[in-house]
C-alpha atoms as a PDB file:
ATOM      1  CA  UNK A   1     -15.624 -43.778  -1.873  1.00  0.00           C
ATOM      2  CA  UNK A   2     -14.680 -40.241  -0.849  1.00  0.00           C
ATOM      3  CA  UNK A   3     -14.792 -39.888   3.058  1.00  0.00           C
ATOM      4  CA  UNK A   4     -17.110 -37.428   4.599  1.00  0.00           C
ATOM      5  CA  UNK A   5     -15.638 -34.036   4.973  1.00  0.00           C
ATOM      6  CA  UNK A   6     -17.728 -33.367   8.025  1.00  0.00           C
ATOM      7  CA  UNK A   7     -16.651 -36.038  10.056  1.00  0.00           C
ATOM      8  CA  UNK A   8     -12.891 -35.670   9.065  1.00  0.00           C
ATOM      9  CA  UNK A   9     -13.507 -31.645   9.771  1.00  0.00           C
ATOM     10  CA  UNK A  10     -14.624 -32.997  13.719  1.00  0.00           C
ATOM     11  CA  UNK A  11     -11.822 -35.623  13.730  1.00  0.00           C
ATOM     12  CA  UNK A  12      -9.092 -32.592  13.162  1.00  0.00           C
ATOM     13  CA  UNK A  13     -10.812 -30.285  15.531  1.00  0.00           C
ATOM     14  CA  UNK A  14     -10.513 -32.899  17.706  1.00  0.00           C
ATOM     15  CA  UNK A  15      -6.441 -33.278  17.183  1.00  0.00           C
ATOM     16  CA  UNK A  16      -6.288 -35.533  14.345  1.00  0.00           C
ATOM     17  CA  UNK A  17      -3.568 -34.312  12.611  1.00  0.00           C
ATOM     18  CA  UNK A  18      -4.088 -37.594  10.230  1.00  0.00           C
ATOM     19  CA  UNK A  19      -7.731 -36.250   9.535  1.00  0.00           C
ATOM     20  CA  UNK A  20      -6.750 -32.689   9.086  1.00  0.00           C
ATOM     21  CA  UNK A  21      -4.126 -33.444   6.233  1.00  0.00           C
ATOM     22  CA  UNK A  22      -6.610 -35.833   4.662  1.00  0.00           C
ATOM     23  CA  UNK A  23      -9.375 -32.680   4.567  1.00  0.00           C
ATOM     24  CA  UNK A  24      -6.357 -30.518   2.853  1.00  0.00           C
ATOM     25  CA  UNK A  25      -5.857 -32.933   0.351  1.00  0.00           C
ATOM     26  CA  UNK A  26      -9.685 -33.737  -0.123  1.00  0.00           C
ATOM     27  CA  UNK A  27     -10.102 -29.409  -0.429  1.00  0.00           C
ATOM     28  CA  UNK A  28      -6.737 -28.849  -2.052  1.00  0.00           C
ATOM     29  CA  UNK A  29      -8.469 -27.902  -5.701  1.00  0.00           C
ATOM     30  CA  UNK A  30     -10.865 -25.404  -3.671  1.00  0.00           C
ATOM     31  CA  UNK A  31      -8.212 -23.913  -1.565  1.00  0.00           C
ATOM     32  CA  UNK A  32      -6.134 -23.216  -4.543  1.00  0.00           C
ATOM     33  CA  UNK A  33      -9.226 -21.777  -6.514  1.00  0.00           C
ATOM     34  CA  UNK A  34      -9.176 -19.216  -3.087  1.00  0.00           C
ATOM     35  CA  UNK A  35      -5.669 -18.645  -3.267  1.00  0.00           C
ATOM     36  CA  UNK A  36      -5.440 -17.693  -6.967  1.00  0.00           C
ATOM     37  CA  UNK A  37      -8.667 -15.316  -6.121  1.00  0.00           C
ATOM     38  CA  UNK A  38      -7.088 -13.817  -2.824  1.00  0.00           C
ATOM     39  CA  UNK A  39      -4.128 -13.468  -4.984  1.00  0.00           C
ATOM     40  CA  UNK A  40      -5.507 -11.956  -8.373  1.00  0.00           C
ATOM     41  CA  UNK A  41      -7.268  -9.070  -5.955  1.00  0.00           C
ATOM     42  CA  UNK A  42      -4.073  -8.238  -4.328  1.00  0.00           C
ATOM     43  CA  UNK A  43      -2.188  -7.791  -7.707  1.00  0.00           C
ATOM     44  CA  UNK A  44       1.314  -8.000  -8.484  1.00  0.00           C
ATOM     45  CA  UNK A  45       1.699  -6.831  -4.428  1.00  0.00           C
ATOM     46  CA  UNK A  46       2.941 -10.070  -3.470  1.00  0.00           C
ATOM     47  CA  UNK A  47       5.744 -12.373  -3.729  1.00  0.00           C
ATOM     48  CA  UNK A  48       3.998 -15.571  -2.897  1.00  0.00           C
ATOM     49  CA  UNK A  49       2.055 -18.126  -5.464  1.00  0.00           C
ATOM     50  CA  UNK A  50      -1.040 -19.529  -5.453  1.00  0.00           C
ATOM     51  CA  UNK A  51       0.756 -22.803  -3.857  1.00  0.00           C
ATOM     52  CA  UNK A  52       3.034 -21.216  -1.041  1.00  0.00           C
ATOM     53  CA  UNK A  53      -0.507 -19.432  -0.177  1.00  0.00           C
ATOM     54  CA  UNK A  54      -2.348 -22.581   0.288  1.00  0.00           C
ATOM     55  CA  UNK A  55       0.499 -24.018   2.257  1.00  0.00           C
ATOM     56  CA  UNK A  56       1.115 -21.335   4.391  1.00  0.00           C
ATOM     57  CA  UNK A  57      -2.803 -21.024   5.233  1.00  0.00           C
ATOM     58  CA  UNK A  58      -2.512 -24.735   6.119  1.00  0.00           C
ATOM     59  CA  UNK A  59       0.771 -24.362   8.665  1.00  0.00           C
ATOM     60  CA  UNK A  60      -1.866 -21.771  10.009  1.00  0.00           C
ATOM     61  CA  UNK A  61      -4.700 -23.449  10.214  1.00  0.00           C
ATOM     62  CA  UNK A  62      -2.755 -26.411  11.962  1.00  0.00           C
ATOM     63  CA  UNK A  63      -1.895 -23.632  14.751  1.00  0.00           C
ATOM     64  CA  UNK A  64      -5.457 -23.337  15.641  1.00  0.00           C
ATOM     65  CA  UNK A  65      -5.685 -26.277  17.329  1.00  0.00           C
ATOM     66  CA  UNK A  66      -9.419 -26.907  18.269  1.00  0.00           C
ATOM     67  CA  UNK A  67     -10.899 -24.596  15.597  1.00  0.00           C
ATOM     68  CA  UNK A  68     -14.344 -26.681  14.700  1.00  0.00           C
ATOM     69  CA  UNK A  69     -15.760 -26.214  11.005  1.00  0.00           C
ATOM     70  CA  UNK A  70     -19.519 -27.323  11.306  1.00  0.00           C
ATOM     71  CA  UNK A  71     -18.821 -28.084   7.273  1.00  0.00           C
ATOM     72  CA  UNK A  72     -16.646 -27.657   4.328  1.00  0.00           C
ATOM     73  CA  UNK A  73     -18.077 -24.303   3.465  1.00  0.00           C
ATOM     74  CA  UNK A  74     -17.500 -23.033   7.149  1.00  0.00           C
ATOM     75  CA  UNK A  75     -13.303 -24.448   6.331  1.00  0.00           C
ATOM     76  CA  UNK A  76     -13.251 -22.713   3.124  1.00  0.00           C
ATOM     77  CA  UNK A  77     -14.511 -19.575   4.669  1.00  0.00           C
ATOM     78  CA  UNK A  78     -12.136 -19.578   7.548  1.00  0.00           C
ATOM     79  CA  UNK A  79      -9.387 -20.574   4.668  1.00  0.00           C
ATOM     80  CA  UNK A  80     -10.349 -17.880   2.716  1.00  0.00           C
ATOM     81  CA  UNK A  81      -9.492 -15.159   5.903  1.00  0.00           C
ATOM     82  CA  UNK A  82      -6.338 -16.866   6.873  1.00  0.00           C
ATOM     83  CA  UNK A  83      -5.460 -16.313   2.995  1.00  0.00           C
ATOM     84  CA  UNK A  84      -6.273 -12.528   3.757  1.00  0.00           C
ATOM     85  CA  UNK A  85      -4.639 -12.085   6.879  1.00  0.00           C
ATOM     86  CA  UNK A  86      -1.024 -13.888   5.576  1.00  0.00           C
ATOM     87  CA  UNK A  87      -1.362 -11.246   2.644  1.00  0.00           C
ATOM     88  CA  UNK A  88      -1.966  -8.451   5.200  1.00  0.00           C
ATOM     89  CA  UNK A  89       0.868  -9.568   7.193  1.00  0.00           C
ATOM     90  CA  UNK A  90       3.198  -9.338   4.145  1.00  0.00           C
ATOM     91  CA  UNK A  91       2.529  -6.168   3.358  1.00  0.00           C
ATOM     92  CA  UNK A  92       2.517  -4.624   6.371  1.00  0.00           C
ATOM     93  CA  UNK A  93       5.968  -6.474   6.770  1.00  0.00           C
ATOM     94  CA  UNK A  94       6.723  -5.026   3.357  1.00  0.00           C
ATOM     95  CA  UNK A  95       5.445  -1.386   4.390  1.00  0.00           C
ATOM     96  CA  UNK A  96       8.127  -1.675   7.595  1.00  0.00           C
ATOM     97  CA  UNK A  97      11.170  -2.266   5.975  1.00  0.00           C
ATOM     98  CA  UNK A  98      10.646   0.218   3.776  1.00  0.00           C
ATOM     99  CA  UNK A  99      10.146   2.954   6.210  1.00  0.00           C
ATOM    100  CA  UNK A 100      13.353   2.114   7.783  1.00  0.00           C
ATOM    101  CA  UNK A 101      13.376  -2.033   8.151  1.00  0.00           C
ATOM    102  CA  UNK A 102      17.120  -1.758   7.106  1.00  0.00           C
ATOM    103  CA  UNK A 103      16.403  -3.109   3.603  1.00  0.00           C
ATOM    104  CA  UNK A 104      17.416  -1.250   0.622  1.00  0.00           C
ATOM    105  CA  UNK A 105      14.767  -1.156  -1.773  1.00  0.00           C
ATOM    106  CA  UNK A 106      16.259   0.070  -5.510  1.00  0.00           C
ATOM    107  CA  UNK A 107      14.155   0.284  -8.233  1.00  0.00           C
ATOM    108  CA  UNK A 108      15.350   1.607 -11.655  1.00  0.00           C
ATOM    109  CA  UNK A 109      11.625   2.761 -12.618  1.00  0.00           C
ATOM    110  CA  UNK A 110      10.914   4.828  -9.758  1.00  0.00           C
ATOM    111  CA  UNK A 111       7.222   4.417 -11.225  1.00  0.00           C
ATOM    112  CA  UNK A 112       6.779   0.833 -10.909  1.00  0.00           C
ATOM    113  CA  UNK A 113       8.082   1.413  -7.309  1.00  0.00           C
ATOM    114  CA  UNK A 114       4.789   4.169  -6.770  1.00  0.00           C
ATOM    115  CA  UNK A 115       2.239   2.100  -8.490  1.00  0.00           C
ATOM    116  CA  UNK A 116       2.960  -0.551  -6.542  1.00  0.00           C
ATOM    117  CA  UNK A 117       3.494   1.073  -2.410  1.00  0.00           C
ATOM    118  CA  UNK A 118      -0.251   2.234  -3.946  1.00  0.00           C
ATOM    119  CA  UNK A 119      -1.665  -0.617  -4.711  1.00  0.00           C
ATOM    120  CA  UNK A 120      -0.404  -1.790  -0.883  1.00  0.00           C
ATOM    121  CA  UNK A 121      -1.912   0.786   0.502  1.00  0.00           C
ATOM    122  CA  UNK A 122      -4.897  -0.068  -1.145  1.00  0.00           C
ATOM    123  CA  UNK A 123      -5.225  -3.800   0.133  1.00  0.00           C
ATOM    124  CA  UNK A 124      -4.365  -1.996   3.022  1.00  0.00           C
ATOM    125  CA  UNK A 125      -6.911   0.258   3.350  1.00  0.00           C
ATOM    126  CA  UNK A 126      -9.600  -2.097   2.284  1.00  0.00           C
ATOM    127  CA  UNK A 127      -8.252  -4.557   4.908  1.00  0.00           C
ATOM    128  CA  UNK A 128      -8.638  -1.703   7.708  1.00  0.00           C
ATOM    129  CA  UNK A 129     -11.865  -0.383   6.695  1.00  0.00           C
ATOM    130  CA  UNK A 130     -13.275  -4.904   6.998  1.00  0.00           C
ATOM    131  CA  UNK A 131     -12.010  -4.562  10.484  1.00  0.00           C
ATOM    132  CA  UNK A 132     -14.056  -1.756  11.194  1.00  0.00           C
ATOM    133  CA  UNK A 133     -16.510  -3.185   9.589  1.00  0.00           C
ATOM    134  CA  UNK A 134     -16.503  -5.691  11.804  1.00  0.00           C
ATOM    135  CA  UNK A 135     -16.037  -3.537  14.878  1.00  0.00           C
ATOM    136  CA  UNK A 136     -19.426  -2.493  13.933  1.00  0.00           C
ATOM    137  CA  UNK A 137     -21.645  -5.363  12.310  1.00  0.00           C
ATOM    138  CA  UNK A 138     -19.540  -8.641  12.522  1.00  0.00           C
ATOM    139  CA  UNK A 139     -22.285 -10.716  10.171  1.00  0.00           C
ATOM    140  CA  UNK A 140     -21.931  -7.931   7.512  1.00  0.00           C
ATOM    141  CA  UNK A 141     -18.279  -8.699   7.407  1.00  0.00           C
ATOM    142  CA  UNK A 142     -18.648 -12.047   7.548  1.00  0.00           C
ATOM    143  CA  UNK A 143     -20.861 -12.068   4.641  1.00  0.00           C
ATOM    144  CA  UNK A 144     -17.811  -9.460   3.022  1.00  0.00           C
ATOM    145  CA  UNK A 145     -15.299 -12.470   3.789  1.00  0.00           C
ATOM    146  CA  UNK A 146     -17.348 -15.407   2.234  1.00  0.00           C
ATOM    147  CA  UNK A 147     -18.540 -13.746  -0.728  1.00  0.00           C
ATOM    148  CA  UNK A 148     -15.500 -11.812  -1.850  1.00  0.00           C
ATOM    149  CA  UNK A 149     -12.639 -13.445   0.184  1.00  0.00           C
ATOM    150  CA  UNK A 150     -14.291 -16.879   0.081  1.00  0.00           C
ATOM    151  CA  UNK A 151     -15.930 -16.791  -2.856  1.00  0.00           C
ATOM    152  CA  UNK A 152     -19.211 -18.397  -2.000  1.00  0.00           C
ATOM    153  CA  UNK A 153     -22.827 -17.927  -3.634  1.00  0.00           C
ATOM    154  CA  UNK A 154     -25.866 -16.344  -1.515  1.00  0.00           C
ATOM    155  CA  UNK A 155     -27.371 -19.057  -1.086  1.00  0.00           C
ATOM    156  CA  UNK A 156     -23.876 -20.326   0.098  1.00  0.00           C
ATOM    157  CA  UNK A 157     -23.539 -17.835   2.769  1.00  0.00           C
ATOM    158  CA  UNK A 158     -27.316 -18.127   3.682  1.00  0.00           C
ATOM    159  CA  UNK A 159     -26.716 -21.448   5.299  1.00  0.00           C
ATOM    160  CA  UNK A 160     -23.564 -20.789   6.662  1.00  0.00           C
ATOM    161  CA  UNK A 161     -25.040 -17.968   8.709  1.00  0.00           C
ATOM    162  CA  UNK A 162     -28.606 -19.254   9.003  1.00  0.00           C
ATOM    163  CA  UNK A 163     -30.722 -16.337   7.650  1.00  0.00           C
ATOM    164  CA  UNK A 164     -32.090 -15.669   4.178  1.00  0.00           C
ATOM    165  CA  UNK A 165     -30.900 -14.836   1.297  1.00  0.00           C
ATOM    166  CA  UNK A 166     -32.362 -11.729   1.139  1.00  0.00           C
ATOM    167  CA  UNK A 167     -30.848 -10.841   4.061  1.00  0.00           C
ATOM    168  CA  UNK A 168     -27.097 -11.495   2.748  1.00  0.00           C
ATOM    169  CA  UNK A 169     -28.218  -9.460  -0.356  1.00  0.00           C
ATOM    170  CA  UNK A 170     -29.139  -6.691   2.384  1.00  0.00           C
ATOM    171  CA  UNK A 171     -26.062  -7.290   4.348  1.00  0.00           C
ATOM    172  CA  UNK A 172     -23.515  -7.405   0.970  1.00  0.00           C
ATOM    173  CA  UNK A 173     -25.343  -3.680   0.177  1.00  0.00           C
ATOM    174  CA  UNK A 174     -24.972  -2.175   3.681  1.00  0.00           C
ATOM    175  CA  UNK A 175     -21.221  -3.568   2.921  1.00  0.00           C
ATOM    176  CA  UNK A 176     -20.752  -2.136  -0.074  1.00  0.00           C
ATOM    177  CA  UNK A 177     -21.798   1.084   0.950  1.00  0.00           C
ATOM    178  CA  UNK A 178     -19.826   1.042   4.136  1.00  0.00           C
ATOM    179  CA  UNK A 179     -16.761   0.430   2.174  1.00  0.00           C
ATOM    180  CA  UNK A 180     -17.103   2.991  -0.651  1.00  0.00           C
ATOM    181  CA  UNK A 181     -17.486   5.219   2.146  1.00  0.00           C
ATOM    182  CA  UNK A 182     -14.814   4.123   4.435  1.00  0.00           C
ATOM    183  CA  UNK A 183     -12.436   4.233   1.171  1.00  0.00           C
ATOM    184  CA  UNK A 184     -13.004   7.585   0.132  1.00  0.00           C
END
């Protein structure tokens, strides 16, 4: 019989560390199907793997002690933006060392080098304009981090927010607009 997420979701919000490694294990499938997803968007950017992802997410997601998850959509969504802030954090660590960190970064295709600092400063940008995004209209964002970060469906996000489904559709259009905008 598999346990109920739920409860074991309140047990770790509650300090159970027990609980909390027996919801990774329960989720593990879903929170690598995130981190391959989070991982395949930021391209070849990165140095981590699909599992150091999900295991750094989880040394992070023990940190925030008395975070509650009202289910296991609500975990996988909050998953899904600590995936996206540990990538953000690696490339802006990337970004300082090479304007002056003290690393040496040689390349013997100074094009690979280009494409790539562009591609950062893509996931950057993106990542930037979601902030201000969420400066502005944090439900549009949130429906931004469930549906692309997180992967959920509509009707997914619906519940997790409590409105309609038309109203996410509404809310991923103002988004999408937002950030073509913000990106140009």
């Amino acid at each position: 019989m598999t346990p109920n997420i739920t409860l074991l979701l309140r047990d770790a919000a509650d300090g159970n560390r027990q609980a909390a490694d027996q919801v990774v294990s329960l989720l593990y499938a879903d929170l690598q199907r995130l981190a391959r997803s989070r991982l395949r968007r930021a391209g070849d950017v990165t140095l981590l793997d699909t599992t150091s992802l999900v295991h750094e997410s989880y040394l992070r997601l023990l940190k925030g002690e008395g975070t509650e998850f009202a289910d296991r959509r609500h975990f996988l969504a909050y998953a899904a933006q600590v995936m996206r802030h540990i990538v953000i954090d690696l490339l802006r660590s990337r970004q300082a060392d090479r304007h002056g960190g003290g690393a040496w970064h040689v390349t013997l295709n100074t094009d690979i080098g280009d494409s790539v600092a562009q591609h950062e400063d893509e996931v950057l940008r993106v990542h930037e304009a979601l902030d201000e995004l969420a400066s502005s209209d944090a439900r549009v964002a949130q429906v931004v981090q469930m549906r692309y970060f997180g992967g959920l469906s509509e009707a997914e996000i619906a519940e997790c927010l409590g409105v309609t489904e038309r109203t996410v559709q509404r809310d991923w259009q103002k988004a999408r607009l937002f950030l073509s905008l913000a990106l140009k």
